[in-house]
N, C-alpha and C. Protein backbone atom coordinates (compact mmCIF):
# COMPACT_ATOMS: atom_id res chain seq x y z
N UNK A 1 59.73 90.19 -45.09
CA UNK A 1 60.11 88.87 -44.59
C UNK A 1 61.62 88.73 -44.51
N UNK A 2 61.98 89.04 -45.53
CA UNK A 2 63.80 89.11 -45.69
C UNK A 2 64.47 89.19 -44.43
N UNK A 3 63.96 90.44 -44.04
CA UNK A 3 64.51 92.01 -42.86
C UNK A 3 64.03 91.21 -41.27
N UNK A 4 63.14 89.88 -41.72
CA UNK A 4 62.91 89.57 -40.01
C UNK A 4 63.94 87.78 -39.68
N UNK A 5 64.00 87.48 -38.59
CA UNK A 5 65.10 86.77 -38.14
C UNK A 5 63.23 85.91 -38.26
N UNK A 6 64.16 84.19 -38.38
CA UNK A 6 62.69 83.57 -38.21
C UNK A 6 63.50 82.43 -36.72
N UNK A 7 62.67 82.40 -36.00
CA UNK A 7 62.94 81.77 -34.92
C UNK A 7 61.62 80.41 -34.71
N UNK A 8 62.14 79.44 -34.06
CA UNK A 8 61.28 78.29 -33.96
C UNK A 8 60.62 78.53 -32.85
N UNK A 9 59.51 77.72 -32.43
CA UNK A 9 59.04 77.70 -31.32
C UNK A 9 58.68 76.47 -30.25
N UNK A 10 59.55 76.67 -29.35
CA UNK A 10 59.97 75.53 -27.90
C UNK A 10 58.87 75.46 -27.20
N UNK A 11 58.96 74.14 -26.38
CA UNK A 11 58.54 74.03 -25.22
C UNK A 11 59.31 74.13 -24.52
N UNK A 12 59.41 75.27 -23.31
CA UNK A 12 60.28 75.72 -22.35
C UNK A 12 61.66 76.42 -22.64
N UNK A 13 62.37 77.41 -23.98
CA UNK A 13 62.74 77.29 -24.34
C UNK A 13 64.77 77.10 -23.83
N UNK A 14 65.75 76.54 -24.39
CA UNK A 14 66.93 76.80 -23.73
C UNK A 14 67.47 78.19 -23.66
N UNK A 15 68.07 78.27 -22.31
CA UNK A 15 68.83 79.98 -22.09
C UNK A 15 68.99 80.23 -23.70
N UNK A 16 69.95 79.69 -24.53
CA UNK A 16 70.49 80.44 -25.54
C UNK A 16 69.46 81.13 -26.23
N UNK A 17 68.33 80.55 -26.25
CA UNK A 17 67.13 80.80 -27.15
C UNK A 17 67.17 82.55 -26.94
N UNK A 18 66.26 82.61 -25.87
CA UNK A 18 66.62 84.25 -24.94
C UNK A 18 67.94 85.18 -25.28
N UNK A 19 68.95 84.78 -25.33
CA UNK A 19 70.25 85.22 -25.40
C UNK A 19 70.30 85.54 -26.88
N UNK A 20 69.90 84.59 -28.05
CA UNK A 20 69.71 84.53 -29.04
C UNK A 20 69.05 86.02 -29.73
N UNK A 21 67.76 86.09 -29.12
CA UNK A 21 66.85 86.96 -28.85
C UNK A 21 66.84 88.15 -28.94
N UNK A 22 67.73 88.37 -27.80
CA UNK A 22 68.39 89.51 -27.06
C UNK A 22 69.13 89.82 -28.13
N UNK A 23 70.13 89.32 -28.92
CA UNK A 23 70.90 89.69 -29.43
C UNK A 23 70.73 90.05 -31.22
N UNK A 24 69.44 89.96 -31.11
CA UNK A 24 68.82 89.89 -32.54
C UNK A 24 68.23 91.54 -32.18
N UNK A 25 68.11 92.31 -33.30
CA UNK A 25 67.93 94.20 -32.77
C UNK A 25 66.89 94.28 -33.84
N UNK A 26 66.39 93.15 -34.34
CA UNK A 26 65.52 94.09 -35.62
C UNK A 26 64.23 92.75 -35.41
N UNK A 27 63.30 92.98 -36.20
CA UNK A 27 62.20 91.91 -35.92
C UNK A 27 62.35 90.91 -36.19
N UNK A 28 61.48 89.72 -35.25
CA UNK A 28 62.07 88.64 -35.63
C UNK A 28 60.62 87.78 -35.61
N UNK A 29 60.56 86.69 -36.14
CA UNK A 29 59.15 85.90 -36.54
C UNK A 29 59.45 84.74 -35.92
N UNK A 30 57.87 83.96 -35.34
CA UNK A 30 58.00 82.84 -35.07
C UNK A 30 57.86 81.96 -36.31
N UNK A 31 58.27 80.68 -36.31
CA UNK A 31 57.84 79.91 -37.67
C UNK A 31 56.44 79.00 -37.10
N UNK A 32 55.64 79.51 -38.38
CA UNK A 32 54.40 78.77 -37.72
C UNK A 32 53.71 77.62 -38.74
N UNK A 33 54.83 77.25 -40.30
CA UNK A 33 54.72 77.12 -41.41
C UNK A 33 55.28 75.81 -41.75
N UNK A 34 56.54 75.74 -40.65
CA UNK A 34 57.38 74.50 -41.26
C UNK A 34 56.54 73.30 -40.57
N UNK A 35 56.91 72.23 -41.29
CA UNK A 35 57.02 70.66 -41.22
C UNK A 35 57.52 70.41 -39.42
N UNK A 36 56.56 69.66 -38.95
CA UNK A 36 56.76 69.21 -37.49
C UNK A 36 58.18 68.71 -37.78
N UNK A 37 59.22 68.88 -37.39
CA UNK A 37 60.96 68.56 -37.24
C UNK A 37 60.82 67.13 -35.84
N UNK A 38 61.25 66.57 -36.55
CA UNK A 38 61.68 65.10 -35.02
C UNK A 38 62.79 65.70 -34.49
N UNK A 39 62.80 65.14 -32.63
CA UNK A 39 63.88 65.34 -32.28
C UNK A 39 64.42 67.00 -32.00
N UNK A 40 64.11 67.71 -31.44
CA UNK A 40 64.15 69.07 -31.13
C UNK A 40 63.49 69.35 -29.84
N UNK A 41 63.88 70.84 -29.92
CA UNK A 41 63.50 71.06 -28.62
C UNK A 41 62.02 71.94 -29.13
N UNK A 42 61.48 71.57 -30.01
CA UNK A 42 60.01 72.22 -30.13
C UNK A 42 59.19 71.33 -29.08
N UNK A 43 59.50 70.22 -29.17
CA UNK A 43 58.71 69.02 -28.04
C UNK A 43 59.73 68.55 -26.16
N UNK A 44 60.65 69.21 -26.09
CA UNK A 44 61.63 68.83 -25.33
C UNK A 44 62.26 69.27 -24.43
N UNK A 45 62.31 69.71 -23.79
CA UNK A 45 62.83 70.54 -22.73
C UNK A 45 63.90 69.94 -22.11
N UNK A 46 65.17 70.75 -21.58
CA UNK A 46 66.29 70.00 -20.96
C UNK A 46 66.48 70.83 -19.16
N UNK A 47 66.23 70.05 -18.12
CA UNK A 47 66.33 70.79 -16.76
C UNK A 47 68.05 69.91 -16.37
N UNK A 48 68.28 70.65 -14.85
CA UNK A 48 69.23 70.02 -14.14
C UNK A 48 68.58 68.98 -13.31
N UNK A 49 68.83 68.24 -13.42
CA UNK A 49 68.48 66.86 -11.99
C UNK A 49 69.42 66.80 -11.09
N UNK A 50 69.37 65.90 -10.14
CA UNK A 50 70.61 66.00 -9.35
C UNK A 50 71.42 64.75 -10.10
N UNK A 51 71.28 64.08 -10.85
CA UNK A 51 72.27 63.15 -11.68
C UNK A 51 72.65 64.06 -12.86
N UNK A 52 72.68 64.88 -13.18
CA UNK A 52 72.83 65.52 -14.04
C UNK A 52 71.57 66.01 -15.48
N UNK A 53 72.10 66.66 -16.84
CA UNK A 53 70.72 66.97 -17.49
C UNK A 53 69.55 65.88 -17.57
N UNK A 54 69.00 66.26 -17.77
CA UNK A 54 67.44 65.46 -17.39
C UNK A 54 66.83 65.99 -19.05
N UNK A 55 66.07 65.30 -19.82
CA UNK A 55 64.86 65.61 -20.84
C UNK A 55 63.56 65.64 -21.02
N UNK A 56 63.23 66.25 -20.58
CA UNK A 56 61.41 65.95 -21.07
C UNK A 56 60.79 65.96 -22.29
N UNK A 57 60.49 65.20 -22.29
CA UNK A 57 59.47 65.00 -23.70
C UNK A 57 58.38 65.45 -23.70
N UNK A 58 57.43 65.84 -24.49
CA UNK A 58 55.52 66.19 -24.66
C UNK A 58 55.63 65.89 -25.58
N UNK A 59 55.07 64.40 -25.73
CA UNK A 59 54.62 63.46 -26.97
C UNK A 59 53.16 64.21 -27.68
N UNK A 60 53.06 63.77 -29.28
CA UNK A 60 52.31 64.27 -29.90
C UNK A 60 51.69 63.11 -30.76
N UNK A 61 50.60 63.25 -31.04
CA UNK A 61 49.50 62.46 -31.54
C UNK A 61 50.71 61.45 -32.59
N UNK A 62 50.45 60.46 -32.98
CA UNK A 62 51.54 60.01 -34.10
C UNK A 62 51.55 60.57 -35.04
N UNK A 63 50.21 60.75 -36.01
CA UNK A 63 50.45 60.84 -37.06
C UNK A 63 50.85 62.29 -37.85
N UNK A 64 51.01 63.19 -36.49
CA UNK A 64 51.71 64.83 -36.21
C UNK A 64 53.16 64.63 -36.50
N UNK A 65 53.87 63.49 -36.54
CA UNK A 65 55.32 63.14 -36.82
C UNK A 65 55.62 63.08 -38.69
N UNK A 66 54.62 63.10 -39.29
CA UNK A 66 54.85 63.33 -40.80
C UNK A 66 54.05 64.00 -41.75
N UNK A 67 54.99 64.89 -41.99
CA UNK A 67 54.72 66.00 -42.86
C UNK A 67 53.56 67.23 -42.22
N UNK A 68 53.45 67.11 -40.69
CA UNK A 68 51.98 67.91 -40.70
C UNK A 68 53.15 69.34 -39.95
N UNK A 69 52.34 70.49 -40.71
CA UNK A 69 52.60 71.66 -39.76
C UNK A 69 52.78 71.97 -38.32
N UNK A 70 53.52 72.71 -37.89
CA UNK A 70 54.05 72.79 -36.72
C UNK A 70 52.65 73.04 -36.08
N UNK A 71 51.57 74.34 -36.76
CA UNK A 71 50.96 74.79 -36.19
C UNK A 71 49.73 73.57 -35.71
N UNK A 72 49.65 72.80 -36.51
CA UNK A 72 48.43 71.38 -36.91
C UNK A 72 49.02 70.43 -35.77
N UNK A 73 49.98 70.11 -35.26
CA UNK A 73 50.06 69.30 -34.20
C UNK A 73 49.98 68.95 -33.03
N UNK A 74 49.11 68.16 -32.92
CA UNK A 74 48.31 68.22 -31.82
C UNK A 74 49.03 67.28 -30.64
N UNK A 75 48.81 67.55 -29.23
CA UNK A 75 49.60 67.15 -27.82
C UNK A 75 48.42 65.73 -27.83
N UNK A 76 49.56 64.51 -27.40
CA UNK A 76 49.14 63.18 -26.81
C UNK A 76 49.01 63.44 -25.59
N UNK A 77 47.50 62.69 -24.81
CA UNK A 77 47.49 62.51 -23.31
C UNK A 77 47.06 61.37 -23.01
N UNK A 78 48.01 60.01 -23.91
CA UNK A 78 47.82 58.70 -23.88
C UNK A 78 48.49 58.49 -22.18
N UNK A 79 49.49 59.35 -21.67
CA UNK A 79 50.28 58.66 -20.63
C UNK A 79 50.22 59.73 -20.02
N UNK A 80 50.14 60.70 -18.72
CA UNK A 80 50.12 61.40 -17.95
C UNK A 80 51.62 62.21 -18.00
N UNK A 81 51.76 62.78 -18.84
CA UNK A 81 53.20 63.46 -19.17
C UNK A 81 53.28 64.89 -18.10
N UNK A 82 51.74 65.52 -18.25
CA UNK A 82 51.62 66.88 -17.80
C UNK A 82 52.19 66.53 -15.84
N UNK A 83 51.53 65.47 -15.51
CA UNK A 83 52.05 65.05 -14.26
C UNK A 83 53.57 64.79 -13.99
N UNK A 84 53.83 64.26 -14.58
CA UNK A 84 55.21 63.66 -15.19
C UNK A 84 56.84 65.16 -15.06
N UNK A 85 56.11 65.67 -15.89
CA UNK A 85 57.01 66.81 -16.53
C UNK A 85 57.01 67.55 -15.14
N UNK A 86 55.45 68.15 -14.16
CA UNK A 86 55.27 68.78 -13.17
C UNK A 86 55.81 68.71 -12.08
N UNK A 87 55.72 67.00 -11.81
CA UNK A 87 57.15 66.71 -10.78
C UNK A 87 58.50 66.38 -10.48
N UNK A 88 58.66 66.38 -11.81
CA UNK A 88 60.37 66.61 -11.90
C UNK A 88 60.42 68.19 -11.85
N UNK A 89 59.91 69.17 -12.06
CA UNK A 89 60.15 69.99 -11.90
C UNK A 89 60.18 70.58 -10.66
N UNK A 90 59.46 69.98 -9.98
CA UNK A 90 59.31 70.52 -8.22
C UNK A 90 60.45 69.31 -7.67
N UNK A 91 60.84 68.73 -8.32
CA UNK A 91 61.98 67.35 -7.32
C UNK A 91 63.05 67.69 -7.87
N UNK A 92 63.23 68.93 -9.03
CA UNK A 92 64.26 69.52 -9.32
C UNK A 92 64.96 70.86 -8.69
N UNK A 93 63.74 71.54 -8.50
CA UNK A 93 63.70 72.84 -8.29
C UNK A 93 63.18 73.78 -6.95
N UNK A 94 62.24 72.44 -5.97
CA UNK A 94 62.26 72.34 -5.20
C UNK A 94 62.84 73.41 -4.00
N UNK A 95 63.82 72.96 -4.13
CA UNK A 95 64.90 74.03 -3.18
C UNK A 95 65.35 75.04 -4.10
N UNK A 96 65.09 75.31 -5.31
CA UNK A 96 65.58 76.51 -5.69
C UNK A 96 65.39 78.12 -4.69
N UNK A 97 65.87 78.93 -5.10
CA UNK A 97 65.37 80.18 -4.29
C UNK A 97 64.35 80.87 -4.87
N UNK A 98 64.06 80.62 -6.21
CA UNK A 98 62.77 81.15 -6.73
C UNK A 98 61.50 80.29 -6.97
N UNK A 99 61.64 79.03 -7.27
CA UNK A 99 60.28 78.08 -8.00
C UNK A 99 59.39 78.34 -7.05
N UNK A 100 59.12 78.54 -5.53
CA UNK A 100 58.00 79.17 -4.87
C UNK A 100 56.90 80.60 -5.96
N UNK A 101 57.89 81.29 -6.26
CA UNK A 101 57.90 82.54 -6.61
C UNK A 101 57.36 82.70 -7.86
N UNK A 102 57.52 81.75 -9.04
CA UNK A 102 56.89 81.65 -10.33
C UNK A 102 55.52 79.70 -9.99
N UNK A 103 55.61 79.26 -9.07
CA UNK A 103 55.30 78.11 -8.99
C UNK A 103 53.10 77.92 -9.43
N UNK A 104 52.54 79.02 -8.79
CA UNK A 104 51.34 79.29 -8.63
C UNK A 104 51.03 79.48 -10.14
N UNK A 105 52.15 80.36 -11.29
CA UNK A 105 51.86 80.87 -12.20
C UNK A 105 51.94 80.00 -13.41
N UNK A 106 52.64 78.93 -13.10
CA UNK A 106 53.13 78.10 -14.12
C UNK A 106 52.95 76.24 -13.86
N UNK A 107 52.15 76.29 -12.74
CA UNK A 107 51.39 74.98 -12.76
C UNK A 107 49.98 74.55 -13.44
N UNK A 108 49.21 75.83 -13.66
CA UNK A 108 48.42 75.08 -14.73
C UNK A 108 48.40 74.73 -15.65
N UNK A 109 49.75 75.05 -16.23
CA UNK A 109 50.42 74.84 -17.99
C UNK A 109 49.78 73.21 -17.55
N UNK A 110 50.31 72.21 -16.33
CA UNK A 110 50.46 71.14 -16.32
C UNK A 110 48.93 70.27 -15.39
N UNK A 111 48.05 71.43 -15.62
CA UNK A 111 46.79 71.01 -15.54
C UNK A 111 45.54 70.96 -16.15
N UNK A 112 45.95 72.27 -17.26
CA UNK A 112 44.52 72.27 -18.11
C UNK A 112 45.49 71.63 -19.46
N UNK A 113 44.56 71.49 -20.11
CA UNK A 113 45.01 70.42 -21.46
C UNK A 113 45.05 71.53 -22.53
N UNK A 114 45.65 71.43 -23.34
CA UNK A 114 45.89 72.50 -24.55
C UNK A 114 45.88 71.02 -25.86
N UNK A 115 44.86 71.45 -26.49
CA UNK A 115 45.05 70.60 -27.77
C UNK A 115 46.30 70.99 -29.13
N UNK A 116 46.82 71.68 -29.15
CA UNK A 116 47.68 72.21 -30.11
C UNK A 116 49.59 72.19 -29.03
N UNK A 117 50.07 71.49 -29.93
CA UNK A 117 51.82 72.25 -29.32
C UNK A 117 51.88 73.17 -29.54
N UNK A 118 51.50 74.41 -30.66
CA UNK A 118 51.84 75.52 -31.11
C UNK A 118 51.07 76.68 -29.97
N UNK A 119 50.21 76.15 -29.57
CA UNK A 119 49.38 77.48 -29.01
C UNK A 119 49.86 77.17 -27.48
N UNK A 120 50.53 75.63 -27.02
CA UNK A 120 51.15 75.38 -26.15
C UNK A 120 51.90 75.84 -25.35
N UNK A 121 53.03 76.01 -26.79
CA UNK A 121 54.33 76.60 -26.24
C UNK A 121 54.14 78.18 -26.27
N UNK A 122 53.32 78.36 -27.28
CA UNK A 122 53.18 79.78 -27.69
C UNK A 122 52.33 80.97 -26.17
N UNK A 123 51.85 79.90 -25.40
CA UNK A 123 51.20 80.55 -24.19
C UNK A 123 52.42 80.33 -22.58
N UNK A 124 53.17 79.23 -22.96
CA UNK A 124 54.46 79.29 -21.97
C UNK A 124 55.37 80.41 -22.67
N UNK A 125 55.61 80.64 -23.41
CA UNK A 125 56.00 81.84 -23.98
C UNK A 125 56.22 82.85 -23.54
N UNK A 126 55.07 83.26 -23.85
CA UNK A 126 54.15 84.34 -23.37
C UNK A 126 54.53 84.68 -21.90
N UNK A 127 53.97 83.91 -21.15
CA UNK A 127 54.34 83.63 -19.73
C UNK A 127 55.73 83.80 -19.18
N UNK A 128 56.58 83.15 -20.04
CA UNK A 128 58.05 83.54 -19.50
C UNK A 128 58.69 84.90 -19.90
N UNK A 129 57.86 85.34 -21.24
CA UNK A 129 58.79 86.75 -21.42
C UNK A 129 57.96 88.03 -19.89
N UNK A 130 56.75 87.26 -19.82
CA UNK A 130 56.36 87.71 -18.58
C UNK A 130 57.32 88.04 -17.33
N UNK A 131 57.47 87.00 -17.16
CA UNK A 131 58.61 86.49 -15.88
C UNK A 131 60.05 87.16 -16.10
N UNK A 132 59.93 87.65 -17.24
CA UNK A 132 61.54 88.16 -17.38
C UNK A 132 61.27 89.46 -17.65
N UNK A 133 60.03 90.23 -17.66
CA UNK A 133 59.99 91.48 -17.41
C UNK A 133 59.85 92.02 -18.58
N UNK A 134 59.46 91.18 -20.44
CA UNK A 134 59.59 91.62 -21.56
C UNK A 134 58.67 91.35 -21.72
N UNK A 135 58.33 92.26 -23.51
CA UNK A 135 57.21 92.27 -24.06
C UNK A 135 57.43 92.49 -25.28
N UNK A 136 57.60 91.70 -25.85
CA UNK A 136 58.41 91.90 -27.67
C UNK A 136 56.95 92.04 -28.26
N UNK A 137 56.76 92.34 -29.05
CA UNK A 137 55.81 92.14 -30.26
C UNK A 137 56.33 90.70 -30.98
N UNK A 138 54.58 89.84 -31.02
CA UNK A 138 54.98 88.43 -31.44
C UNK A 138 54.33 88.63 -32.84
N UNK A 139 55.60 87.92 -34.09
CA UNK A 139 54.37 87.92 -34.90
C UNK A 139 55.17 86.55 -36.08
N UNK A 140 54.56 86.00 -36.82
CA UNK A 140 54.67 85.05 -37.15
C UNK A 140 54.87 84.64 -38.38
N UNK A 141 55.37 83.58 -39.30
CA UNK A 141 55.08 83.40 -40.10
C UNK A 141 54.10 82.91 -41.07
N UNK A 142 54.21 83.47 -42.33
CA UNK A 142 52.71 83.17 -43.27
C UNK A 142 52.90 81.98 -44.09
N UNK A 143 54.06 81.98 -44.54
CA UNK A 143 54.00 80.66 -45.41
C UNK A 143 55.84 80.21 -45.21
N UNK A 144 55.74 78.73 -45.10
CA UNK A 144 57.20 78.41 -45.32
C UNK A 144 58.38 78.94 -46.12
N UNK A 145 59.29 79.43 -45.51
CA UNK A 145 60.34 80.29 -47.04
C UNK A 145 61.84 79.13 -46.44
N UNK A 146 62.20 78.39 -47.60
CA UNK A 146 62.89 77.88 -46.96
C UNK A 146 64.54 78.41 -47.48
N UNK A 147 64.70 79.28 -48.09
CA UNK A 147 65.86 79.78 -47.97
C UNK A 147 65.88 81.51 -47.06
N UNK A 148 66.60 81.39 -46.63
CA UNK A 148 67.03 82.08 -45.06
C UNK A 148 68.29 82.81 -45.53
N UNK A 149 68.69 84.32 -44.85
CA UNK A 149 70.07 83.93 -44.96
C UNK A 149 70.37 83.32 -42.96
N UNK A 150 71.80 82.48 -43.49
CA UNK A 150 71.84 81.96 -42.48
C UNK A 150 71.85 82.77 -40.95
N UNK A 151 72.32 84.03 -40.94
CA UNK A 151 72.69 84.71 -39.60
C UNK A 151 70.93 84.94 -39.12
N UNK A 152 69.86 84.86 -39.91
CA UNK A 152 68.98 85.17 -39.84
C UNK A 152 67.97 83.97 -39.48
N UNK A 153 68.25 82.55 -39.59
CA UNK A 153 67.70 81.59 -39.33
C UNK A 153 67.73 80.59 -38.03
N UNK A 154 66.98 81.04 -37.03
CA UNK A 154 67.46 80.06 -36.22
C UNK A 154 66.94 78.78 -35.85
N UNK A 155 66.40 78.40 -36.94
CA UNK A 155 65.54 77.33 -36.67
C UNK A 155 66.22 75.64 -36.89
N UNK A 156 66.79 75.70 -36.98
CA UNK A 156 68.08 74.54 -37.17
C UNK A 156 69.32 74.87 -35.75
N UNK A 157 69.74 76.32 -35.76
CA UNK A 157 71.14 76.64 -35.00
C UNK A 157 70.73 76.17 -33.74
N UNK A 158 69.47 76.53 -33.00
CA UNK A 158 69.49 76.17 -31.40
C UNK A 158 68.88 74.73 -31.20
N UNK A 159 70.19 73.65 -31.07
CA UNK A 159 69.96 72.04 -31.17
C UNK A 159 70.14 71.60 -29.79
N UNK A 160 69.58 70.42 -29.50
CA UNK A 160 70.00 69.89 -27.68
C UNK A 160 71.47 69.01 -28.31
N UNK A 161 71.45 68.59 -29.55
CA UNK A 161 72.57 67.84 -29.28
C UNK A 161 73.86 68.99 -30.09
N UNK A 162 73.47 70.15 -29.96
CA UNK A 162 74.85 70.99 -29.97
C UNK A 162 75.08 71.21 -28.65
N UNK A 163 76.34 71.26 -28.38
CA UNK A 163 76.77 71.24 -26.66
C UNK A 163 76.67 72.68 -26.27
N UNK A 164 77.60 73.67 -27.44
CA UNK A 164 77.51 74.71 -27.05
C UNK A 164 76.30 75.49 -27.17
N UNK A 165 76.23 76.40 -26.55
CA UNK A 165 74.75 77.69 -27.09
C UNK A 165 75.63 78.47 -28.13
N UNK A 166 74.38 79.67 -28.92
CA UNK A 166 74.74 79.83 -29.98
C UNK A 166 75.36 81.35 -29.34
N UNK A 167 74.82 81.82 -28.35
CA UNK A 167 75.93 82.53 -27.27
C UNK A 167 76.21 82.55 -26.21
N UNK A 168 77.30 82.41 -25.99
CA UNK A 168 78.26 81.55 -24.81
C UNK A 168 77.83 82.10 -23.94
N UNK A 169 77.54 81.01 -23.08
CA UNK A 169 77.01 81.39 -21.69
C UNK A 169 77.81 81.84 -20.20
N UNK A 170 77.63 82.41 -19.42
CA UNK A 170 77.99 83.17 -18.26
C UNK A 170 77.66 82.06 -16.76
N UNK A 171 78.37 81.65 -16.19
CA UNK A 171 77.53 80.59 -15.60
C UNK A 171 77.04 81.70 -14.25
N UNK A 172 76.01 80.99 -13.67
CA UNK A 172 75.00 81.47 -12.41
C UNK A 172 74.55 80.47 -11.86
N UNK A 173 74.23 80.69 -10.79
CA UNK A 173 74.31 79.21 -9.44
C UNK A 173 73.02 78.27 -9.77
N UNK A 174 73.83 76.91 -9.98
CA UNK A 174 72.80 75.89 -10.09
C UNK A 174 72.27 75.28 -8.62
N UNK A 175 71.06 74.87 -8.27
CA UNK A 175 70.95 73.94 -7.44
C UNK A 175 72.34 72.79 -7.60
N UNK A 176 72.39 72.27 -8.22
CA UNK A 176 73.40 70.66 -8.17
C UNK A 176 74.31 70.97 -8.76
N UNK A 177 75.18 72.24 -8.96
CA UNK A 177 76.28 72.24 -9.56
C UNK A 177 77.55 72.08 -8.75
N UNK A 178 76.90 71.31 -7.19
CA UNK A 178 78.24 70.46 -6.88
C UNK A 178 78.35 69.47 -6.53
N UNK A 179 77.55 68.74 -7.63
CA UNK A 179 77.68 67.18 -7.98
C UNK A 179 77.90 67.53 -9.43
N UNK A 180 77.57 68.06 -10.20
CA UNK A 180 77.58 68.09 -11.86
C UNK A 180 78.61 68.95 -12.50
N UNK A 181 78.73 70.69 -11.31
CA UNK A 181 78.95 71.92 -11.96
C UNK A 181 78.10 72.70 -13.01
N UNK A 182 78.61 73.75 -13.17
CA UNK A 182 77.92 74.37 -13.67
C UNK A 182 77.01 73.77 -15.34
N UNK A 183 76.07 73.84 -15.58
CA UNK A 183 75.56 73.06 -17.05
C UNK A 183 75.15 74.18 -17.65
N UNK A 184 75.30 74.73 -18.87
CA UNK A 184 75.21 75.66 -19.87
C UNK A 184 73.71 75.25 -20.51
N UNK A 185 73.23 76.35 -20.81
CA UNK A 185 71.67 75.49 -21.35
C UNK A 185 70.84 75.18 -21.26
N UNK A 186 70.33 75.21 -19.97
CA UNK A 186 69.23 74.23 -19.80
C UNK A 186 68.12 75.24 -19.72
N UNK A 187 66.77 74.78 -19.57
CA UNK A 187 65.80 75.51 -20.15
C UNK A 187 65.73 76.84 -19.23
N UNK A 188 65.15 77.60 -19.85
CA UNK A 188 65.01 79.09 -19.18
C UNK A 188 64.43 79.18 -17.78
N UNK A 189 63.34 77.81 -17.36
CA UNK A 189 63.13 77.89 -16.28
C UNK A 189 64.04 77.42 -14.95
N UNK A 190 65.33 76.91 -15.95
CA UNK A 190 66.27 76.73 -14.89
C UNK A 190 67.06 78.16 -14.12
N UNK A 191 67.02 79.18 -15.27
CA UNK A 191 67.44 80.58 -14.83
C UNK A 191 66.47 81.31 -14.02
N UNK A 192 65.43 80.75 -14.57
CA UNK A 192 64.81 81.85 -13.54
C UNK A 192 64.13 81.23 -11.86
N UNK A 193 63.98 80.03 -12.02
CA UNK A 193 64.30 79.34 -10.43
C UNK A 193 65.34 79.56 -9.92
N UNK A 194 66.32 79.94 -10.43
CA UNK A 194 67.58 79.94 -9.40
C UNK A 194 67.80 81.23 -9.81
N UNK A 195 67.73 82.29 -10.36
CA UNK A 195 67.91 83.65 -10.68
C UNK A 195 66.45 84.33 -10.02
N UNK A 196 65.59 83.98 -10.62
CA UNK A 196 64.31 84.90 -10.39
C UNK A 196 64.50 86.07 -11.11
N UNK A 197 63.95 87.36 -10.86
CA UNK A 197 63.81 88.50 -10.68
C UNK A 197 64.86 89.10 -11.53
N UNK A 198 66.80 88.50 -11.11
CA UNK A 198 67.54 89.00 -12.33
C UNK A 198 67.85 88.52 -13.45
N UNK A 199 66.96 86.86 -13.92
CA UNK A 199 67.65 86.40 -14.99
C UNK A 199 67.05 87.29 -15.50
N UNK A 200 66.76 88.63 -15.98
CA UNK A 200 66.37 89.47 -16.99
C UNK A 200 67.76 90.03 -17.27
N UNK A 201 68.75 90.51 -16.00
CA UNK A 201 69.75 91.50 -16.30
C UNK A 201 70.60 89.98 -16.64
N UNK A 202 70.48 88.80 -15.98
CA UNK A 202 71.47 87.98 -16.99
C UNK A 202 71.89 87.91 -18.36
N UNK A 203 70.44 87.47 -18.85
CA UNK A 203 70.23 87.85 -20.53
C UNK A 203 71.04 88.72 -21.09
């Protein structure tokens, strides 16, 4: 356990996450143990809009907001979010040069219902290391360890309200980065709609 990096697990996750990743050489674990965290990007995703960053939310049952395991929390479909989330993404990305290209593969995330966030994100995941041409071995944690050493913990370091990523990013062509410029960050499916094929050699 020591010897592996423990990493959280996103919905949609931000570039740095990947970069993060990449830059980690020895095994690394998902956390499947801790306490549902408010406010993160385990529930949240950040795209470009044409007003600038945009957030999505995937609300979760209420009573998933205290004390229950990451893995135990279960997705709300009090309000049509999956619709929600699906067309900002096509009124975002739209004109990208790739979202045609991953679009077929990654619209049923936002049609069949998944009762769990964990097996949620854990199957967009999946899907994107797809899309980027990888295949890590996934494997997880068994029980909460809550001392870490820090270079090894990233489950706190990759925040939406830290501005920077945890490695500095390279910029690559946004749809709206000439109304906004370039935006550092935003979720991985922003790289690979507008990258495709090389956000792998980006990484």
């Amino acid at each position: 356990m020591h010897n592996s990096a423990i990493f959280p697990l996103f919905y949609l996750p931000p570039v740095s996450y990947f970069s993060a990743l990449n830059a980690v050489h020895y095994e690394f674990l998902l956390e499947k143990e801790e306490h549902f965290p408010k406010q993160t990007y385990r529930n949240r995703t950040r795209i470009y809009s044409p007003n600038g960053p945009l957030d999505l939310f995937l609300p979760v049952i209420k009573g998933s907001k205290y004390h229950t395991k990451i893995k135990d929390v279960k997705i709300s479909y009090d309000f049509k979010w999956q619709r929600l989330h699906w067309l900002s993404l096509e009124s975002c990305y739209r004109n990208s040069a790739y979202f045609e290209y991953y679009e077929d593969e990654l619209a049923p995330f936002y049609h069949h219902k998944f009762d769990f966030l964990f097996d949620y994100n854990l199957e967009l995941l999946q899907w994107i290391f797809k899309a980027l041409k990888k295949s890590p071995e996934l494997n997880f944690t068994t029980e909460y360890i809550k001392e870490v050493p820090p270079e090894m913990d990233y489950r706190s370091k990759l925040h939406f309200k830290t501005p920077e990523p945890v490695v500095p990013a390279k910029p690559y062509y946004q749809v709206f980065e000439d109304r906004s410029g370039f935006l550092p960050n935003m979720s991985i499916v922003d790289l690979l709609f507008n990258q495709g094929p090389q956000a792998k050699n980006y990484l």
